[in-house]
C-alpha atoms as a PDB file:
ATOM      1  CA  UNK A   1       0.000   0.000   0.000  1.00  0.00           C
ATOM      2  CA  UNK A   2       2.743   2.195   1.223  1.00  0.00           C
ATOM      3  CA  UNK A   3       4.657   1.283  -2.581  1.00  0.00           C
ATOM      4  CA  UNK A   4       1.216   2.391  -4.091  1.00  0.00           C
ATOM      5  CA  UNK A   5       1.137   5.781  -2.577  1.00  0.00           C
ATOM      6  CA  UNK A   6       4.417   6.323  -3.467  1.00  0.00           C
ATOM      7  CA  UNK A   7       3.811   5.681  -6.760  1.00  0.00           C
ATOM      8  CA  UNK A   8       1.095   8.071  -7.637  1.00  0.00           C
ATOM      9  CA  UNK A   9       2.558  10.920  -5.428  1.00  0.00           C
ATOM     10  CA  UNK A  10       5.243  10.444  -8.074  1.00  0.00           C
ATOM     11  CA  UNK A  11       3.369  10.047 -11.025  1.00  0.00           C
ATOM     12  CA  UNK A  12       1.189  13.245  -9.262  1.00  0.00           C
ATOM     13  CA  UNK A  13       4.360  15.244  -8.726  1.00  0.00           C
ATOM     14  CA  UNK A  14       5.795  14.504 -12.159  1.00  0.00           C
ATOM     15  CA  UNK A  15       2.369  15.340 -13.667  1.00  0.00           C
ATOM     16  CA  UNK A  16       2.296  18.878 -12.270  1.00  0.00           C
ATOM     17  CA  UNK A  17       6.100  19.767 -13.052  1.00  0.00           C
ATOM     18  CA  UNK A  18       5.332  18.736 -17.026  1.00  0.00           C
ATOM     19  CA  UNK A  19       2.040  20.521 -16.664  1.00  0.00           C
ATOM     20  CA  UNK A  20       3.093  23.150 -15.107  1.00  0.00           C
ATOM     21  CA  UNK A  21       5.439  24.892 -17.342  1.00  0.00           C
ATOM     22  CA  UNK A  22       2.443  25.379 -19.947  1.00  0.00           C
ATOM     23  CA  UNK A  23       0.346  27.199 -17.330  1.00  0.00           C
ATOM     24  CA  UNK A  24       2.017  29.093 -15.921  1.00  0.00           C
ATOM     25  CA  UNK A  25       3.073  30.854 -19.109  1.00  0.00           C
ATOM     26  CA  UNK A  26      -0.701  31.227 -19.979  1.00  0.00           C
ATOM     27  CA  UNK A  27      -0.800  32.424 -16.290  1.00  0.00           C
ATOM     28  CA  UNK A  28       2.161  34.734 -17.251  1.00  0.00           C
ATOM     29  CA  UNK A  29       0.605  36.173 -20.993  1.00  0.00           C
ATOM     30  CA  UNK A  30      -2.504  36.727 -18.808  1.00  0.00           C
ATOM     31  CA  UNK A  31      -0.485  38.568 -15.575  1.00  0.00           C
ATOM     32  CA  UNK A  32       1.211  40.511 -18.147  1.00  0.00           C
ATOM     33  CA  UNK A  33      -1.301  41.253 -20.371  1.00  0.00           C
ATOM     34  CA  UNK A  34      -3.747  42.862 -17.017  1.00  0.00           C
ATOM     35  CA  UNK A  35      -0.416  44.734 -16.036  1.00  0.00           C
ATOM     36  CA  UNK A  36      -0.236  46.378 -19.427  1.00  0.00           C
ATOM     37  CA  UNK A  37      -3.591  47.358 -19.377  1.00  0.00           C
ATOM     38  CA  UNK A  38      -3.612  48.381 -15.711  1.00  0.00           C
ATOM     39  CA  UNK A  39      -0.719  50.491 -16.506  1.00  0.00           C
ATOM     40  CA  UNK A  40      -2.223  51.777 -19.471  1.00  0.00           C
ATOM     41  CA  UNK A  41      -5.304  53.158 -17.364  1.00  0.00           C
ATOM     42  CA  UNK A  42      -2.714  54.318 -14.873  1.00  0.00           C
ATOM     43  CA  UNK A  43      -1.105  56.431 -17.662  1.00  0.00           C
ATOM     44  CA  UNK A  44      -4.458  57.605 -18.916  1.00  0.00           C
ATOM     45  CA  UNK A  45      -5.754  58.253 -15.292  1.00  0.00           C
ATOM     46  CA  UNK A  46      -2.819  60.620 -14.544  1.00  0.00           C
ATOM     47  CA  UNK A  47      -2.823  62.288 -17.661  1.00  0.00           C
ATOM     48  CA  UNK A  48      -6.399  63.532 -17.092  1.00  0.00           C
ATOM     49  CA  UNK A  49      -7.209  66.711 -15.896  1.00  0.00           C
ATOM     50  CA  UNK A  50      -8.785  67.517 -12.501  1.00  0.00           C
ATOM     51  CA  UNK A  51     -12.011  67.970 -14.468  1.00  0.00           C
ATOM     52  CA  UNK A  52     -11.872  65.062 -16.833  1.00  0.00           C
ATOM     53  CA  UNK A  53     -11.097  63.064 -13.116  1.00  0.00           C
ATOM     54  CA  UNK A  54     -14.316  64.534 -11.130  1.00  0.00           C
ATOM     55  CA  UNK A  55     -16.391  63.282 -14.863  1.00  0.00           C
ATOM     56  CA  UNK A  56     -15.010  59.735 -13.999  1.00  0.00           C
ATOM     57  CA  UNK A  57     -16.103  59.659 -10.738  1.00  0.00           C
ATOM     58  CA  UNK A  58     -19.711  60.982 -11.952  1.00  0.00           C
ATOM     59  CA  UNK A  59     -19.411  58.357 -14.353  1.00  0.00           C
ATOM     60  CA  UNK A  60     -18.799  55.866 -11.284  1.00  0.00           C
ATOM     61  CA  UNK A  61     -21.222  56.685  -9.604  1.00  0.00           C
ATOM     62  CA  UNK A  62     -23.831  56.807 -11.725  1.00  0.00           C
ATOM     63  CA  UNK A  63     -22.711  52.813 -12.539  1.00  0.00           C
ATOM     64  CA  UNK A  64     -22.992  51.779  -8.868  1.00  0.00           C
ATOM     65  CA  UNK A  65     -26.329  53.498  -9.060  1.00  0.00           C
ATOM     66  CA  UNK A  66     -27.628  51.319 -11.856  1.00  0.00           C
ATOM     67  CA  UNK A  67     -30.606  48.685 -11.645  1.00  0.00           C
ATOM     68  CA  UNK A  68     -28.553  45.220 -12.555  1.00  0.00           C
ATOM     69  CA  UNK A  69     -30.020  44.565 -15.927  1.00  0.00           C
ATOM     70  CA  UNK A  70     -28.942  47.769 -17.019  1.00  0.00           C
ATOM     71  CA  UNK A  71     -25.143  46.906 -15.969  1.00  0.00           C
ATOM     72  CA  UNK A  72     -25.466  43.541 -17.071  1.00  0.00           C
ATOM     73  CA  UNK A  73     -26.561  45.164 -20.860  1.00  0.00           C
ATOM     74  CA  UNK A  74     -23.504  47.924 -20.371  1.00  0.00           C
ATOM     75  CA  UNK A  75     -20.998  45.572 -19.592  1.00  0.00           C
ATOM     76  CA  UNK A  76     -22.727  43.257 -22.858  1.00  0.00           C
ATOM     77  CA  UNK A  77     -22.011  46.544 -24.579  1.00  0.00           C
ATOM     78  CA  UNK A  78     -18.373  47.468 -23.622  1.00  0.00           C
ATOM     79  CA  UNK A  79     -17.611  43.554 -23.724  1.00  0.00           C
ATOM     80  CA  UNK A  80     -19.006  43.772 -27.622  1.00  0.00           C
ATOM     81  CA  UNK A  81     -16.783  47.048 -27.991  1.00  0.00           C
ATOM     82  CA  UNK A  82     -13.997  45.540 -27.037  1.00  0.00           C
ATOM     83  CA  UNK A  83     -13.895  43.058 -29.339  1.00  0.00           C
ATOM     84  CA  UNK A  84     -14.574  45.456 -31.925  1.00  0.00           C
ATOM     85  CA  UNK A  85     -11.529  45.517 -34.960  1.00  0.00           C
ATOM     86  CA  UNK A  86      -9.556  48.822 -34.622  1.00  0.00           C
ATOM     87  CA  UNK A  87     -11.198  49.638 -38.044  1.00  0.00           C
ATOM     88  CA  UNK A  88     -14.615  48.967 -36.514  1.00  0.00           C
ATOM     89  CA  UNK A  89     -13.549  51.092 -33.589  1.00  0.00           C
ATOM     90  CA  UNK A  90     -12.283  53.728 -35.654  1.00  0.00           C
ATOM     91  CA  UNK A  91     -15.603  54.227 -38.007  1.00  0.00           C
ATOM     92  CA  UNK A  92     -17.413  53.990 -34.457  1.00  0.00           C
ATOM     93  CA  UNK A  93     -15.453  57.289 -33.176  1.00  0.00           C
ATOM     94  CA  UNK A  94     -16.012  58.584 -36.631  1.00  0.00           C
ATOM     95  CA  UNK A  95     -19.810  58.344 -36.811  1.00  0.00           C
ATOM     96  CA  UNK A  96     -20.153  59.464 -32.835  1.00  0.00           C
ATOM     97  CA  UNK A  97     -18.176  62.622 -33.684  1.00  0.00           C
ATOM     98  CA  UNK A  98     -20.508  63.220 -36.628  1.00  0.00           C
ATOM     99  CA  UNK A  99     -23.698  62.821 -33.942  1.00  0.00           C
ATOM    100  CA  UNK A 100     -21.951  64.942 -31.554  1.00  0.00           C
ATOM    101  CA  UNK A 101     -21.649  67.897 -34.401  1.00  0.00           C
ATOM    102  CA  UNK A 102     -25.186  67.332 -35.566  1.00  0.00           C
ATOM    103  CA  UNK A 103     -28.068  69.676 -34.593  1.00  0.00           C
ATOM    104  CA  UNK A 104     -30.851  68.715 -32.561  1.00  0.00           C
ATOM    105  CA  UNK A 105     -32.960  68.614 -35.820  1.00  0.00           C
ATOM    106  CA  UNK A 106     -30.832  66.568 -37.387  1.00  0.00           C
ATOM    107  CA  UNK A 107     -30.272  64.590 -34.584  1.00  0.00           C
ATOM    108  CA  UNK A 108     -34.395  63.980 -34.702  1.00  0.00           C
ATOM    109  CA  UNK A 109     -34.379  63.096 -38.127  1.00  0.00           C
ATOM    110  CA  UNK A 110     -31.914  60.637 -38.214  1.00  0.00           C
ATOM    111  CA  UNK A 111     -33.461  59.186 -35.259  1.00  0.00           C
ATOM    112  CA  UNK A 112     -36.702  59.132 -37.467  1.00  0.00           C
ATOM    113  CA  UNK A 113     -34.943  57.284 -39.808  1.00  0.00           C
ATOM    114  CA  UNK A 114     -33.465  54.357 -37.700  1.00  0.00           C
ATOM    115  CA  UNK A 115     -37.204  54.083 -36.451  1.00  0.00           C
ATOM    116  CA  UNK A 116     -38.337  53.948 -39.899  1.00  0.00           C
ATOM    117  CA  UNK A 117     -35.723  51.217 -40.996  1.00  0.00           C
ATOM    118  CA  UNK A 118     -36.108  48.944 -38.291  1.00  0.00           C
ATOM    119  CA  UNK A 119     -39.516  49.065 -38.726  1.00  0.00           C
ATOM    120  CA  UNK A 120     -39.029  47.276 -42.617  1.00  0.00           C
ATOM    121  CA  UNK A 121     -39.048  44.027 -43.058  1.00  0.00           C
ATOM    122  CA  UNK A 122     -35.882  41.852 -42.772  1.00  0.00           C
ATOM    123  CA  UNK A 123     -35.668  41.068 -46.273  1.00  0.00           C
ATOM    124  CA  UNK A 124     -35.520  44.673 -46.897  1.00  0.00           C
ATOM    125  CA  UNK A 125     -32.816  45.702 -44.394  1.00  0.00           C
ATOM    126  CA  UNK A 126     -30.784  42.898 -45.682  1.00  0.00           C
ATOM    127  CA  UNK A 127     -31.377  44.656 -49.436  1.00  0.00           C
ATOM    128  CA  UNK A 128     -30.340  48.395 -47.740  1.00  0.00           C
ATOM    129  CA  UNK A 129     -27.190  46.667 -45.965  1.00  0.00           C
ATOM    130  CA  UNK A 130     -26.073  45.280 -49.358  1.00  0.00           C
ATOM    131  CA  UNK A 131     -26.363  48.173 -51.510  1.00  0.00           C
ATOM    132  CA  UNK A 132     -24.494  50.227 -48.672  1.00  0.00           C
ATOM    133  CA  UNK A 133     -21.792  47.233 -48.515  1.00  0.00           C
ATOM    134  CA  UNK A 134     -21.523  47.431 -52.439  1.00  0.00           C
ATOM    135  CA  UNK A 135     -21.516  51.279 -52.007  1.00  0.00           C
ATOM    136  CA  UNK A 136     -18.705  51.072 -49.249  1.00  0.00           C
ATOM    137  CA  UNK A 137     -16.634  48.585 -51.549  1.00  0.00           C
ATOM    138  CA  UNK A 138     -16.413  50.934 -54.664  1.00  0.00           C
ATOM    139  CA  UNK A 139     -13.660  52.628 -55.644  1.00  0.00           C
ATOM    140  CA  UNK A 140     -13.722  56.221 -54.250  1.00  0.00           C
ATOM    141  CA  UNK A 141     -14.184  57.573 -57.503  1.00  0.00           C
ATOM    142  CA  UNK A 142     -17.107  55.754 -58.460  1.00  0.00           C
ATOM    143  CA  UNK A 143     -18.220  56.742 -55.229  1.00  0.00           C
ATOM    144  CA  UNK A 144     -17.977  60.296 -56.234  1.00  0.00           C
ATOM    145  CA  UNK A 145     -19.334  59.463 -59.589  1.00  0.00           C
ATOM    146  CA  UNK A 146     -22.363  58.372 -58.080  1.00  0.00           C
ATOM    147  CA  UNK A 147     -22.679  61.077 -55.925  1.00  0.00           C
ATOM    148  CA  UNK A 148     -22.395  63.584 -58.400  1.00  0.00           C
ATOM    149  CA  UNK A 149     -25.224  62.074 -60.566  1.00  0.00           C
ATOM    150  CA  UNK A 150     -27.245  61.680 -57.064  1.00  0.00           C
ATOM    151  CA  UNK A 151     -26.700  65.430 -56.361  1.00  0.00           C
ATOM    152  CA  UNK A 152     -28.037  66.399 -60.474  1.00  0.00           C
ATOM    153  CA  UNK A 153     -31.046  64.116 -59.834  1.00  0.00           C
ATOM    154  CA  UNK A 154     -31.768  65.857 -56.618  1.00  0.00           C
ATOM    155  CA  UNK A 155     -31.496  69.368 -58.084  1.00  0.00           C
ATOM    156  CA  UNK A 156     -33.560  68.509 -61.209  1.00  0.00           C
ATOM    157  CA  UNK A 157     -36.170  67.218 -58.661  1.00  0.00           C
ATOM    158  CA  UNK A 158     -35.835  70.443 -56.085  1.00  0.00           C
ATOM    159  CA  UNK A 159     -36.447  72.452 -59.478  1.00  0.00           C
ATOM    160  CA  UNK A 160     -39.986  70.636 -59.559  1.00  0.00           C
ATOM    161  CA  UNK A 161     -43.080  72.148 -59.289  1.00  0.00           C
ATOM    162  CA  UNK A 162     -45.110  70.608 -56.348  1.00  0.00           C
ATOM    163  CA  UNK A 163     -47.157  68.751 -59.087  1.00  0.00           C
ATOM    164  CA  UNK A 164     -44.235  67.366 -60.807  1.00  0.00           C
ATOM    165  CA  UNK A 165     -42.496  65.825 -57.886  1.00  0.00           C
ATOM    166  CA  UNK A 166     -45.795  64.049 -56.822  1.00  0.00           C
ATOM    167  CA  UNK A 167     -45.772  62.702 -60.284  1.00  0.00           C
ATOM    168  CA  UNK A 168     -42.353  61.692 -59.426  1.00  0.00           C
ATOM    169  CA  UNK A 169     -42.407  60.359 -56.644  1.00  0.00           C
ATOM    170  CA  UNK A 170     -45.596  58.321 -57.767  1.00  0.00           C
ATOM    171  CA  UNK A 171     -43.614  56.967 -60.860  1.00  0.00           C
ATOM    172  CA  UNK A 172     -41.041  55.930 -58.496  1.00  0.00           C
ATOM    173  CA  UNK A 173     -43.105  54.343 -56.102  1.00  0.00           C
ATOM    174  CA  UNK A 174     -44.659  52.532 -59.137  1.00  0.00           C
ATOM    175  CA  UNK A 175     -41.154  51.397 -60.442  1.00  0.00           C
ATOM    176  CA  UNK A 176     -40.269  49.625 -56.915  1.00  0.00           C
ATOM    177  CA  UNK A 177     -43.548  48.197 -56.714  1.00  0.00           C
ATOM    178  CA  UNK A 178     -43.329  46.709 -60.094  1.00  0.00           C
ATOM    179  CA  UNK A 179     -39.332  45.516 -59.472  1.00  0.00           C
ATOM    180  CA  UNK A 180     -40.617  44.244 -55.963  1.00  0.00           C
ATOM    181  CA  UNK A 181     -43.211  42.251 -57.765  1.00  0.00           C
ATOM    182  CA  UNK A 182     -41.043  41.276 -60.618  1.00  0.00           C
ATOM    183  CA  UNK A 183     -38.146  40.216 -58.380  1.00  0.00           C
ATOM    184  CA  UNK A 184     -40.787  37.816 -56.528  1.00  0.00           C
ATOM    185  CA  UNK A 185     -41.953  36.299 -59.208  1.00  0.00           C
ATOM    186  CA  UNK A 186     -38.543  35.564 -60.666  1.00  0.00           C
ATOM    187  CA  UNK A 187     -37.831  33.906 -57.298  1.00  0.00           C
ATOM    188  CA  UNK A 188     -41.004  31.985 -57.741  1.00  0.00           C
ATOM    189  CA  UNK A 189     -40.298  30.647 -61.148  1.00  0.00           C
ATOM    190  CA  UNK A 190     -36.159  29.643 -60.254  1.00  0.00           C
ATOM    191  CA  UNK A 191     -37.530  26.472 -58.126  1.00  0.00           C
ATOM    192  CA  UNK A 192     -39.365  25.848 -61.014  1.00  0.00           C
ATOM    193  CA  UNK A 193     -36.818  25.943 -63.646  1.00  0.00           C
ATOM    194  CA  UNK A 194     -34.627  23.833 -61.619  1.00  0.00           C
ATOM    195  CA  UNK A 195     -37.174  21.664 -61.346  1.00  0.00           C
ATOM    196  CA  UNK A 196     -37.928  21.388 -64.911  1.00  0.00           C
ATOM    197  CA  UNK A 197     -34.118  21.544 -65.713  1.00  0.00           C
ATOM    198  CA  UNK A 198     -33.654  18.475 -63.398  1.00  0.00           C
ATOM    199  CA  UNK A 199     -36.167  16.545 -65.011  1.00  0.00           C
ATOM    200  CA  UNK A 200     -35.339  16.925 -68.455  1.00  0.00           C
ATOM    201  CA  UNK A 201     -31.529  15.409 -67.225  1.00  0.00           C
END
């Protein structure tokens, strides 16, 4: 018995000393990593003015003050951020800087907007998302090409009588109706080709 226990404190001790080695230098990344970071909001931290300071302790408090859902959906928020590209990050900044110069009227409308959007069905959100991805992907002069002819259109249109741009806008309305009708029944008929195709194999 005495042989036994022997032998598996060995086999124990030999375990952890080729285990070991593997984490404690995950143990070691991680320890490092947190001191970087610590020291990084150290850095930050001192290189804040009294002001900025007192807005971080506002900001403190008004997090221990929170119901828990509310932290639980911050922290979901700031883990999410986080985790975020730099790119990502940096269009972020980019589009909160263009909120932060808007007006309160255009603040409204664009809030409007979002309402309006996510108020469309999925199918057409995931159309809107893939002519901006398509629109994001161009070359910038393209881009600018397109703008420019966006910018005539609009300028023929603000020329418009009021009658004329309700004719407009009805045509329009008429034209996406029609290519929303035409684009279902396209998708309609493809099973059925296929279908057809695979039969005549």
């Amino acid at each position: 018995m005495k042989l036994l226990d022997k032998l598996l404190r060995a086999v124990s001790l030999s375990a952890l000393l080729l285990v070991s080695p593997a984490w404690s230098q995950a143990a070691s990344r991680d320890f490092e990593l947190a001191q970087n970071e610590r020291g990084n909001e150290i850095d930050r931290w001192q290189g804040m003015s009294p002001v900025e300071k007192q807005e971080m302790r506002e900001r403190y408090q008004r997090w221990k003050n929170l119901p828990a859902g509310e932290k639980e959906e911050l922290q979901k928020n700031f883990d999410n951020w986080r985790k975020l590209h730099p790119d990502e990050k940096a269009a972020a900044r980019k589009n909160f800087e263009r909120w932060q110069k808007m007006s309160p009227a255009e603040r409204e409308q664009l809030h409007e907007r979002w309402q309006e959007y996510r108020k469309l069905p999925p199918e057409r959100r995931e159309e809107i998302k893939r002519r901006v991805r398509t629109l994001r992907d161009m070359p910038p002069e393209q881009r600018q090409e397109l703008r420019q002819k966006l910018q005539e259109r609009r300028e023929r249109f603000d020329g418009l009588s009021p009658e004329e741009k309700h004719e407009a806008t009805e045509k329009i309305r008429e034209r996406k109706q029609r290519g929303a009708f035409e684009e279902k029944r396209r998708s309609r008929e493809q099973p059925r080709e296929k279908r057809q195709h695979g039969r005549e194999k």
